[in-house]
C-alpha atoms as a PDB file:
ATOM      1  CA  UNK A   1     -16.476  -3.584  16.223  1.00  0.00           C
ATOM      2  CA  UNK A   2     -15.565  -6.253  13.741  1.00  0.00           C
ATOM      3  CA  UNK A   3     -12.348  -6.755  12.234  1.00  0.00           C
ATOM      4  CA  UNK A   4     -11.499  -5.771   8.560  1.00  0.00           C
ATOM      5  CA  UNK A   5     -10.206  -8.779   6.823  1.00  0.00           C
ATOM      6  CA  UNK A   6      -7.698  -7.704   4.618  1.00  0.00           C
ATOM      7  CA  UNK A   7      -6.394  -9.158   1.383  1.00  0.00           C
ATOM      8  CA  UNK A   8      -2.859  -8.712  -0.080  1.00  0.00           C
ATOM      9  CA  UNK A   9      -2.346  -9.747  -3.714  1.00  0.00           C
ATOM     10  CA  UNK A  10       1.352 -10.558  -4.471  1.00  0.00           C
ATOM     11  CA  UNK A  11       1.689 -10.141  -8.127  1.00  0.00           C
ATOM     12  CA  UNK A  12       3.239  -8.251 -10.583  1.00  0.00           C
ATOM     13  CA  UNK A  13       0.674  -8.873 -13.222  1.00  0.00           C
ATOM     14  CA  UNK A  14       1.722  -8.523 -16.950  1.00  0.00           C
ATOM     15  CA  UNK A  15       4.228  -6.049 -17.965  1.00  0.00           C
ATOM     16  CA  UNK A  16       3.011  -3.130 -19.971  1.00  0.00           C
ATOM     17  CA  UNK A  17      -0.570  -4.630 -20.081  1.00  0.00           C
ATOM     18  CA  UNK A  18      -3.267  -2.562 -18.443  1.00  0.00           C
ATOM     19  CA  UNK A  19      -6.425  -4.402 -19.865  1.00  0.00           C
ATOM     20  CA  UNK A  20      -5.226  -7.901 -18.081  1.00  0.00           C
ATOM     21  CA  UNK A  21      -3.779  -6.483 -14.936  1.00  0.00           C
ATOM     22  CA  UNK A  22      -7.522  -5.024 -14.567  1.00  0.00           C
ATOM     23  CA  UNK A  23      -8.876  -8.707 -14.875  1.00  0.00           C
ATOM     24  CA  UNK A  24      -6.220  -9.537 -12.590  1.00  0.00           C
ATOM     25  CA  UNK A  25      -7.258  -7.419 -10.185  1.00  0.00           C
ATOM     26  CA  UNK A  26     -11.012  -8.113 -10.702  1.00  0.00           C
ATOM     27  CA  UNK A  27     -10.585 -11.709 -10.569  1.00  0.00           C
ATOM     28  CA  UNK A  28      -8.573 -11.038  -7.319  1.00  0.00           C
ATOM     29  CA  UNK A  29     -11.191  -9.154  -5.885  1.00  0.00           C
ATOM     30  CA  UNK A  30     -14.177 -11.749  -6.668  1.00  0.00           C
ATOM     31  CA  UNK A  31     -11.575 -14.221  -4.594  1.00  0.00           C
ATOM     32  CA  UNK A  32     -10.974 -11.605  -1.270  1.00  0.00           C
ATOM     33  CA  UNK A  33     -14.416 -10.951  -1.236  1.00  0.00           C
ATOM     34  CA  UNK A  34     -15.682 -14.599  -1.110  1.00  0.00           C
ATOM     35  CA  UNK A  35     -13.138 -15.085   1.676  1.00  0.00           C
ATOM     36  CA  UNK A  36     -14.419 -12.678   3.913  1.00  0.00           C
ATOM     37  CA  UNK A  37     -12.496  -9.920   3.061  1.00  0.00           C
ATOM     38  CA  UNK A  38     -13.939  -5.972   3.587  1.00  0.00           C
ATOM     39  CA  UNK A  39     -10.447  -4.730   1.422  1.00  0.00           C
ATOM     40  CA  UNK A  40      -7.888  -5.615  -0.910  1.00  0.00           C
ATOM     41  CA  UNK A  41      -4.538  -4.362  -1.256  1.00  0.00           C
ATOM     42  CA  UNK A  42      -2.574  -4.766  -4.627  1.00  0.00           C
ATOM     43  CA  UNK A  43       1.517  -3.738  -5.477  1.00  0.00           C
ATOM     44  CA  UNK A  44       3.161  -0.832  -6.429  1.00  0.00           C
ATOM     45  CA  UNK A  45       2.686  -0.086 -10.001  1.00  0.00           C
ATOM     46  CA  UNK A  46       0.602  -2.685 -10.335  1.00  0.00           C
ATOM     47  CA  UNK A  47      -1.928  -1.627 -13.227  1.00  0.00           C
ATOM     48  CA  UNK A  48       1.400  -0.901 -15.659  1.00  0.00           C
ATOM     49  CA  UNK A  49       4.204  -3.364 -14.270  1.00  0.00           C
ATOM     50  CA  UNK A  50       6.958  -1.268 -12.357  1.00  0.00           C
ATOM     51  CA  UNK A  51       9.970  -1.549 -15.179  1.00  0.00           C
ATOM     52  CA  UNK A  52       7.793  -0.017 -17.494  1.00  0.00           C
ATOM     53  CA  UNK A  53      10.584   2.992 -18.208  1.00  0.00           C
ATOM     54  CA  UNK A  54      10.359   5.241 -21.406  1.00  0.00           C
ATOM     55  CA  UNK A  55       6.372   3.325 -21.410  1.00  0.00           C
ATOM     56  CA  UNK A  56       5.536   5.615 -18.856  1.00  0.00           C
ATOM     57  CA  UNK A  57       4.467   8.794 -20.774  1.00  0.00           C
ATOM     58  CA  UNK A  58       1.893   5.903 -22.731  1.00  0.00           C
ATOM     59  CA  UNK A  59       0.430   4.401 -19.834  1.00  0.00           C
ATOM     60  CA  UNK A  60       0.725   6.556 -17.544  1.00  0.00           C
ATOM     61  CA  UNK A  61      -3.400   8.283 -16.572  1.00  0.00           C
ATOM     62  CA  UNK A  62      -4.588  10.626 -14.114  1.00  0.00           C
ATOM     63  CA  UNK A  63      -6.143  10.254 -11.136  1.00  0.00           C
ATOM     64  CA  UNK A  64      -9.564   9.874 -12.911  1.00  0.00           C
ATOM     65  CA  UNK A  65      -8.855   8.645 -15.821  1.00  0.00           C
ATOM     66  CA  UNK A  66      -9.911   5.470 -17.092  1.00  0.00           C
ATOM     67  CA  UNK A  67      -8.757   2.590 -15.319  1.00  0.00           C
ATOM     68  CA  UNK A  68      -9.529   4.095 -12.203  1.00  0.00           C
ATOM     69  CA  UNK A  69     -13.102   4.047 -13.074  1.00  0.00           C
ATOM     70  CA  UNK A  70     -13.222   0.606 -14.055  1.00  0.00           C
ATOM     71  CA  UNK A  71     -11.384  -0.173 -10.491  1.00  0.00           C
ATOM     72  CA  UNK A  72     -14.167   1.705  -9.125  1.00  0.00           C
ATOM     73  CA  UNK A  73     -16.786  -0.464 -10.477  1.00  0.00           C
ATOM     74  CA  UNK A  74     -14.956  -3.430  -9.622  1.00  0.00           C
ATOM     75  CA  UNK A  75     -14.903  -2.425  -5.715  1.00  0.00           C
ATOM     76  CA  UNK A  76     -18.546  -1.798  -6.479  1.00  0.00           C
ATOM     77  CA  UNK A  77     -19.396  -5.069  -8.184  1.00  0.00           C
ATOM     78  CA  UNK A  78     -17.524  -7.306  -5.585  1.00  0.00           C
ATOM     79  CA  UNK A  79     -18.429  -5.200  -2.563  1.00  0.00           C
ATOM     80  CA  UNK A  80     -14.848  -4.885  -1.280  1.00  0.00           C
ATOM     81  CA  UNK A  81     -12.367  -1.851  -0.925  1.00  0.00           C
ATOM     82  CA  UNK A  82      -9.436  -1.923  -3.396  1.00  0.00           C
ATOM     83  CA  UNK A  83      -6.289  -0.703  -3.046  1.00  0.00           C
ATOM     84  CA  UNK A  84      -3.537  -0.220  -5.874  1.00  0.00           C
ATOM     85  CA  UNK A  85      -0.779   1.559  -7.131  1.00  0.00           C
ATOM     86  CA  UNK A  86      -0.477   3.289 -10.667  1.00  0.00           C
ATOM     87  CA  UNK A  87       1.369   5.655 -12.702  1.00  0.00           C
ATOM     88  CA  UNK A  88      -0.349   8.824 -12.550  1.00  0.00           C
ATOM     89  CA  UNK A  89      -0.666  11.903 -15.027  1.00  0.00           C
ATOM     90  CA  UNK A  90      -0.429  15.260 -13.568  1.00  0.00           C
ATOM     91  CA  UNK A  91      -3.300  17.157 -14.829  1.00  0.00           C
ATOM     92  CA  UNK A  92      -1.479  20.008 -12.583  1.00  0.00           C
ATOM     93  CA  UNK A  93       2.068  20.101 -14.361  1.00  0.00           C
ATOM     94  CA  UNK A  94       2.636  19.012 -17.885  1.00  0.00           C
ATOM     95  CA  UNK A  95       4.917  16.328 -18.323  1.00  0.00           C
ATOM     96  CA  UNK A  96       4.535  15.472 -14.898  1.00  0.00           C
ATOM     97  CA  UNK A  97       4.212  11.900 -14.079  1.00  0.00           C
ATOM     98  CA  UNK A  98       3.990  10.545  -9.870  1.00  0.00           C
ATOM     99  CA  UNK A  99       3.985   7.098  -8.055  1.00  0.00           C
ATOM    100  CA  UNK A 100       0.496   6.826  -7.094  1.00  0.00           C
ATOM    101  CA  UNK A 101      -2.199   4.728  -5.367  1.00  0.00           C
ATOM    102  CA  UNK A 102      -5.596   4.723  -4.945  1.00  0.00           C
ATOM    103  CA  UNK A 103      -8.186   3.939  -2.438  1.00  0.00           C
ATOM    104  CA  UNK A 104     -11.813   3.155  -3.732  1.00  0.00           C
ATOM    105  CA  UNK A 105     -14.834   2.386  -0.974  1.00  0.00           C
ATOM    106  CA  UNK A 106     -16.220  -1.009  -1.338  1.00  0.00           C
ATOM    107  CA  UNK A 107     -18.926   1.146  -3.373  1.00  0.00           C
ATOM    108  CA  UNK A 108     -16.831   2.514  -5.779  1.00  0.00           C
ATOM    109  CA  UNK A 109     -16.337   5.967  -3.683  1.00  0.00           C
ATOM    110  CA  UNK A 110     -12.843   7.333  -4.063  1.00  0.00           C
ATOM    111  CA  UNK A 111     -11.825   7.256  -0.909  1.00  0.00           C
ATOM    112  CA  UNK A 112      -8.151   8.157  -0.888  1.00  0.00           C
ATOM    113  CA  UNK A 113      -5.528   9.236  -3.727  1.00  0.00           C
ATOM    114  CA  UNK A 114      -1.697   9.490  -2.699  1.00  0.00           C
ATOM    115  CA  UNK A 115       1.293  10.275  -4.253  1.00  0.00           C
ATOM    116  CA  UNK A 116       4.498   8.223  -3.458  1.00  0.00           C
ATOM    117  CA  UNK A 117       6.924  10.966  -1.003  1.00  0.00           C
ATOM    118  CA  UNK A 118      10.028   9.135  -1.448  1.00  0.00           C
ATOM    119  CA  UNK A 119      11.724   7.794  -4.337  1.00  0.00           C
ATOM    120  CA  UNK A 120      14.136   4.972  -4.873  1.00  0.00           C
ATOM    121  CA  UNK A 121      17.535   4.998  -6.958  1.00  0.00           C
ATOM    122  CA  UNK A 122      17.929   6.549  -9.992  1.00  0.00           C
ATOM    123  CA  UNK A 123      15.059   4.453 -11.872  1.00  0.00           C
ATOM    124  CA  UNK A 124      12.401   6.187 -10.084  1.00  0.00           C
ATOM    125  CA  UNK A 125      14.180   9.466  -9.576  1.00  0.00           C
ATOM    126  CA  UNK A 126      14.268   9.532 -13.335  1.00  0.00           C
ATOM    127  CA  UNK A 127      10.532   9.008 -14.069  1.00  0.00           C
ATOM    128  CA  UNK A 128       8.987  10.062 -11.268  1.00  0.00           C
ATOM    129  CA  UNK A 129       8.299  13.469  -9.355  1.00  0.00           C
ATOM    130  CA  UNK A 130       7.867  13.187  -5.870  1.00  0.00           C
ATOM    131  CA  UNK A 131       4.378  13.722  -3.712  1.00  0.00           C
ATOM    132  CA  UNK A 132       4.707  16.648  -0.611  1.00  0.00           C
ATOM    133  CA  UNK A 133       1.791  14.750   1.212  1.00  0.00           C
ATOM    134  CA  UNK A 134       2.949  13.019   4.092  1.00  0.00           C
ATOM    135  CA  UNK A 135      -0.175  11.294   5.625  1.00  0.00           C
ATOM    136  CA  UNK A 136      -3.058  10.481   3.452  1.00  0.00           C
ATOM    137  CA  UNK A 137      -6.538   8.601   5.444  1.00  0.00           C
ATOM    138  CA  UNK A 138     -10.200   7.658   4.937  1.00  0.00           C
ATOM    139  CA  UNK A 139     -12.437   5.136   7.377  1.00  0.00           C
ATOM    140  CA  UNK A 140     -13.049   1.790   6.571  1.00  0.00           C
ATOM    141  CA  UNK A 141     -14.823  -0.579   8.718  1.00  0.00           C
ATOM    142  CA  UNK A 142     -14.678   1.440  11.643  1.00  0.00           C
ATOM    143  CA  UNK A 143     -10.664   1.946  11.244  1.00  0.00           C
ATOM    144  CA  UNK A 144      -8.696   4.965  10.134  1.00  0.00           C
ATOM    145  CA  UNK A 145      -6.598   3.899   7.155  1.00  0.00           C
ATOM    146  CA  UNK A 146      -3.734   5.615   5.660  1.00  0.00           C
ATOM    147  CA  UNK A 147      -1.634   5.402   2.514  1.00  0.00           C
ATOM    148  CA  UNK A 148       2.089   5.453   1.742  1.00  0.00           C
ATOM    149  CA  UNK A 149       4.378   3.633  -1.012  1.00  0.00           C
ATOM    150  CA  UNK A 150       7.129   1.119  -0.483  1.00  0.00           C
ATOM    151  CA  UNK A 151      10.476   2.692   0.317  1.00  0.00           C
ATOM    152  CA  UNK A 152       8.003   5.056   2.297  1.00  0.00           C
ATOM    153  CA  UNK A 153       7.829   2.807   5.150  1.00  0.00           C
ATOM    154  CA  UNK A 154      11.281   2.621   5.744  1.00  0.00           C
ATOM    155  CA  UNK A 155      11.799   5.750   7.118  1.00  0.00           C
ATOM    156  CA  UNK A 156      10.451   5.741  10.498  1.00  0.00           C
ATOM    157  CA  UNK A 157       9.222   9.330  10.679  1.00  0.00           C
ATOM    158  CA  UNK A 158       6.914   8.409   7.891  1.00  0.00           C
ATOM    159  CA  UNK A 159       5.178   5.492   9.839  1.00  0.00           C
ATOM    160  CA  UNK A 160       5.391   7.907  13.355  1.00  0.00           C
ATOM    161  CA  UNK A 161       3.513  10.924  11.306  1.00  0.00           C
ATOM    162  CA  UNK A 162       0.524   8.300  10.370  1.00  0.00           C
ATOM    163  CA  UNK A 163       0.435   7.219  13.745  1.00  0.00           C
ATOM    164  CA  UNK A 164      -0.154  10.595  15.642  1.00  0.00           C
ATOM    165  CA  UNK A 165      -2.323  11.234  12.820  1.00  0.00           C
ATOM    166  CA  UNK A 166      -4.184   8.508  14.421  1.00  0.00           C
ATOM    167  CA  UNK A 167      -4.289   5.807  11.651  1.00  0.00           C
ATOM    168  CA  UNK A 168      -5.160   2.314  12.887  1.00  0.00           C
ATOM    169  CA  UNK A 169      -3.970   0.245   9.405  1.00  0.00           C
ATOM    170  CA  UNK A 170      -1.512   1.648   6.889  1.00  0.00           C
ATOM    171  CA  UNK A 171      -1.514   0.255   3.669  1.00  0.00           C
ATOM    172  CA  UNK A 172       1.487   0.099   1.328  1.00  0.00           C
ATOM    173  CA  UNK A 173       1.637  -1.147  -1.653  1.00  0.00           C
ATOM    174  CA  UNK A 174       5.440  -2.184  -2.681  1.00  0.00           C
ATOM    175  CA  UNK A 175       7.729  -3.004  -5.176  1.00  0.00           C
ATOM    176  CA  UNK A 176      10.584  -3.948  -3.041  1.00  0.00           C
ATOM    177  CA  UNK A 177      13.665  -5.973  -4.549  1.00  0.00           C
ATOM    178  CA  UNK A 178      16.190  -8.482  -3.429  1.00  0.00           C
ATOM    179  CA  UNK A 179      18.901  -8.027  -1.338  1.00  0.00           C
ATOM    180  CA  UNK A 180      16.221  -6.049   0.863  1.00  0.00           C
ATOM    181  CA  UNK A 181      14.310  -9.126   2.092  1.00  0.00           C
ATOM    182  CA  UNK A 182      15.109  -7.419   5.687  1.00  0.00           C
ATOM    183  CA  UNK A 183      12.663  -4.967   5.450  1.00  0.00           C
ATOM    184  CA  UNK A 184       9.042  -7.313   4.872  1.00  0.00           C
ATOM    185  CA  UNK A 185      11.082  -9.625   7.650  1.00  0.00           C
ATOM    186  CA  UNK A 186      12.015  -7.778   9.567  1.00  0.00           C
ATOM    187  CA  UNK A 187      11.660  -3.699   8.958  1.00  0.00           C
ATOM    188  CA  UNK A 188       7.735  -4.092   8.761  1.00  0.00           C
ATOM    189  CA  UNK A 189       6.942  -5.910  11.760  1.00  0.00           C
ATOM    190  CA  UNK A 190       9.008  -3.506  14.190  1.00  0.00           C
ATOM    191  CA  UNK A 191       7.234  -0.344  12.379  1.00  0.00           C
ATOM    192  CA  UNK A 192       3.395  -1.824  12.996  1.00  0.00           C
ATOM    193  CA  UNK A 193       4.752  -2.672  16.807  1.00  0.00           C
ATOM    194  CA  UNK A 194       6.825   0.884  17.743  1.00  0.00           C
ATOM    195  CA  UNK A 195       3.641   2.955  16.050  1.00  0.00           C
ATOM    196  CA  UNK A 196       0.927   0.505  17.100  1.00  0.00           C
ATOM    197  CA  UNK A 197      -1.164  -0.078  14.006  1.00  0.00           C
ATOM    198  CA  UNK A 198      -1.492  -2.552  11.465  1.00  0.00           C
ATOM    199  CA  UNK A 199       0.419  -2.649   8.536  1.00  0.00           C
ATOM    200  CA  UNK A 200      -0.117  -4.569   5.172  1.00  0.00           C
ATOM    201  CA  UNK A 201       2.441  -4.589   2.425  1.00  0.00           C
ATOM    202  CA  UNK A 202       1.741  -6.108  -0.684  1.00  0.00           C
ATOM    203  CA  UNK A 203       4.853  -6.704  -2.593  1.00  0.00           C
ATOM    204  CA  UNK A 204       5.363  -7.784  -6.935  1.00  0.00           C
ATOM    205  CA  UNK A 205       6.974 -11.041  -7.274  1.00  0.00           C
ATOM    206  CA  UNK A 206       9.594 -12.882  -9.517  1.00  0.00           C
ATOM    207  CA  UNK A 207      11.612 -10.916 -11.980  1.00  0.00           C
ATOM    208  CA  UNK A 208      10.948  -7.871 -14.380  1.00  0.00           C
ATOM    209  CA  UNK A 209      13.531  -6.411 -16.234  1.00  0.00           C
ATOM    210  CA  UNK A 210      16.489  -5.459 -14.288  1.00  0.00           C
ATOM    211  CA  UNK A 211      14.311  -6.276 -11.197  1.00  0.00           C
ATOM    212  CA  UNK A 212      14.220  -9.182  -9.031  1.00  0.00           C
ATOM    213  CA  UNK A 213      11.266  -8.627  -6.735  1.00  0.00           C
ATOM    214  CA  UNK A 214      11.332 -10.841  -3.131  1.00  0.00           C
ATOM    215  CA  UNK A 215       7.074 -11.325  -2.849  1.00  0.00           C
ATOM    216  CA  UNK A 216       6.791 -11.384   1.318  1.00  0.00           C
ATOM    217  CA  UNK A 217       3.959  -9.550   1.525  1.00  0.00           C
ATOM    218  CA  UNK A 218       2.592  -9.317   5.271  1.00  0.00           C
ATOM    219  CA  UNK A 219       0.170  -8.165   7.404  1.00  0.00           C
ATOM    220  CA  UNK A 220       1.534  -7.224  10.755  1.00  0.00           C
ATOM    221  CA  UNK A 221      -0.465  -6.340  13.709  1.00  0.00           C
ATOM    222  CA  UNK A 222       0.618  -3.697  16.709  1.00  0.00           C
ATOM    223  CA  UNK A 223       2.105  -6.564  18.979  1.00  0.00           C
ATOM    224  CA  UNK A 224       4.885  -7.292  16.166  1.00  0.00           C
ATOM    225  CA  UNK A 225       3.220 -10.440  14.715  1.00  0.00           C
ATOM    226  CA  UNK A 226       2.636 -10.983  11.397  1.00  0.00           C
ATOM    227  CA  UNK A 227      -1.088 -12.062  10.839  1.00  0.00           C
ATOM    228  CA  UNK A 228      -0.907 -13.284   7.150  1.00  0.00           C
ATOM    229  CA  UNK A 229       2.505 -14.002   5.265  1.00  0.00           C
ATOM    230  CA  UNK A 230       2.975 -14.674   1.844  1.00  0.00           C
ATOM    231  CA  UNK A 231       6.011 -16.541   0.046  1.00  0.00           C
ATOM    232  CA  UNK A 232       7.872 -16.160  -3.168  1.00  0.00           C
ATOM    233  CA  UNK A 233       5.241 -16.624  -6.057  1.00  0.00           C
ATOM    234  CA  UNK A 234       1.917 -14.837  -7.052  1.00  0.00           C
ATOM    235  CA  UNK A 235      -0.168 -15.595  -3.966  1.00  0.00           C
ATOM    236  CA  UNK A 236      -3.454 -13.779  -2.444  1.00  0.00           C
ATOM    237  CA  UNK A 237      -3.057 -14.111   1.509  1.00  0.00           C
ATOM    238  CA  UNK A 238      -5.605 -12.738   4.148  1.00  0.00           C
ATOM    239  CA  UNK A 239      -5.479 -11.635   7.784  1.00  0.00           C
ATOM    240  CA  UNK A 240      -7.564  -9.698  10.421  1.00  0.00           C
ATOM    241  CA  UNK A 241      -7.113  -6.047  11.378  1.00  0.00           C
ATOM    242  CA  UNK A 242      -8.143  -6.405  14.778  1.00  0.00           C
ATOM    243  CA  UNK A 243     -10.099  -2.973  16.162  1.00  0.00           C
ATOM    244  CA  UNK A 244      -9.993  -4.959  19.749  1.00  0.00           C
ATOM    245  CA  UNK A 245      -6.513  -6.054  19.557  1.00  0.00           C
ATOM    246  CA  UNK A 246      -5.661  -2.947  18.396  1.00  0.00           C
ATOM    247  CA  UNK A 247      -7.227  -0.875  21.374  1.00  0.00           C
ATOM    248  CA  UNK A 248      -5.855  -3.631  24.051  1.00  0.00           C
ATOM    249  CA  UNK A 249      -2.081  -3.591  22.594  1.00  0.00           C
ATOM    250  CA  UNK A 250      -2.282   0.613  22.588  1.00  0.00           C
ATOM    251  CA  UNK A 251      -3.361   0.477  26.113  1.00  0.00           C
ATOM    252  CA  UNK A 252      -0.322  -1.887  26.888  1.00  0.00           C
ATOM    253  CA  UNK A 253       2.383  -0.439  25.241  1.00  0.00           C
ATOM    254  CA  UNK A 254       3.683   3.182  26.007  1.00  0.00           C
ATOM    255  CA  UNK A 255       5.844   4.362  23.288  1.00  0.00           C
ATOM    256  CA  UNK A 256       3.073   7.052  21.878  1.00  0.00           C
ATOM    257  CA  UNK A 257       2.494   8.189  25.533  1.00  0.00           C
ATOM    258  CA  UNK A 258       5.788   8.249  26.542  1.00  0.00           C
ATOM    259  CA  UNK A 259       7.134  10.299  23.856  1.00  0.00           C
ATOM    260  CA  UNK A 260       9.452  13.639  24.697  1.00  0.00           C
ATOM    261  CA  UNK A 261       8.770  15.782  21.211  1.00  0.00           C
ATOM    262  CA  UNK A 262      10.750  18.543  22.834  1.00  0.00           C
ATOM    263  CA  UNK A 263      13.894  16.852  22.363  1.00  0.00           C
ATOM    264  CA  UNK A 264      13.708  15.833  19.022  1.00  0.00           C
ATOM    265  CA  UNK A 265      13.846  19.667  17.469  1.00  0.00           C
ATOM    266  CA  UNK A 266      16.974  18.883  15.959  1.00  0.00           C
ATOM    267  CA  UNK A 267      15.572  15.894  14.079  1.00  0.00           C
ATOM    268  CA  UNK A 268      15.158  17.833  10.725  1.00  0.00           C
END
């Protein structure tokens, strides 16, 4: 089975400005694709800018509302997954906005829709309402993939659910801020290599409002190593999810096998 290349694109795009974060992400796309690359990954937030605030209730869309179709025809065009996070309209509960990301097929299909589970400080808190689903998947090129958001990954139970659930690359599309360089360094690595998958995080970059974000973006395979690593500016960096080093490392390394669920009822 070959591997997926996989594209992260560090940017945070233009604040407030839908229409040119979409030709952002299309020229992105035509880029990842002509590298190689089966899937694309893009930031938290990306199609609005994260510091968006009282903007939210304007650009905020649903799930299939217009700029995911154009996203869908932009997989479709450049024959290449997409990944991406969003504002998202509840069409559920008025008033109702989440922290979202797609998924679309490198067809277009929809492949996965999730809604971010945890929420950080009082900026998102105020904004946002919380998602209830845990572990989100679809196949791509042979591998399960699964969805979270950002301050997701850094609780490990999150990560551990995806990988009993079986996912082989978990994508998570970030908006992470300085002081907490440790977690891209340091926190992401360690998750993909305890849970034995891939992980790519694609982080914003550079500052936006009351935000300084730290870029870092990585790819990190199931033996700890990070395949691709970005820096500090707007950057598009590719790696290989590995479906052979992936089976070799879970046959080497225990920790999913030599779990002892029974004593961790009190973990609530």
């Amino acid at each position: 089975m070959p591997a997926l290349r996989t594209a992260l694109l560090q940017s945070s795009g233009r604040l407030g400005d839908v229409a040119a974060n979409l030709r952002s992400l299309d020229e992105a796309a035509g880029r990842a694709a002509a590298a190689g690359a089966g899937l694309l990954l893009a930031p938290e937030l990306f199609l609005t800018g994260y510091a968006i605030g009282p903007d939210i209730a304007r650009l905020a869309e649903p799930a299939d509302g217009p700029s995911a179709r154009e996203v869908a025809a932009t997989a479709a065009r450049h024959g290449i997954a997409i990944s991406y996070g969003y504002p998202e309209r509840s069409t559920e509960r008025h008033g109702v906005v989440h922290n979202a990301a797609h998924l679309f097929g490198a067809d277009g299909t929809p492949l996965l829709h999730y809604r971010k589970t945890h929420l950080f400080g009082d900026f998102e808190a105020k904004w946002f309402t919380p998602g209830d689903q845990p572990v989100a998947q679809a196949r791509i090129g042979g591998l399960t993939v699964g969805l979270m958001i950002c301050y997701d990954v850094e609780f490990p139970e999150n990560v551990r659910a995806h990988a009993l659930a079986g996912t082989d690359l978990l994508l998570v599309p970030t908006a992470l801020m300085h002081p907490a360089e440790i977690v891209p360094l340091s926190v992401v690595p360690v998750r993909a290599f305890e849970n034995q998958l891939y992980l790519a995080y694609a982080n914003r970059t550079g500052p936006e409002g009351d935000f300084e974000f730290v870029g870092l973006s990585a790819l990190a395979g199931p033996d700890g190593t990070v395949r691709a690593r970005a820096g500090r500016g707007e950057e598009l960096v590719i790696g290989d999810a590995d479906p052979e080093l992936l089976a070799a490392s879970r046959e080497e390394n225990p920790y999913l096998r030599d779990r002892r669920p029974e004593l961790y009822g009190s973990l609530g």
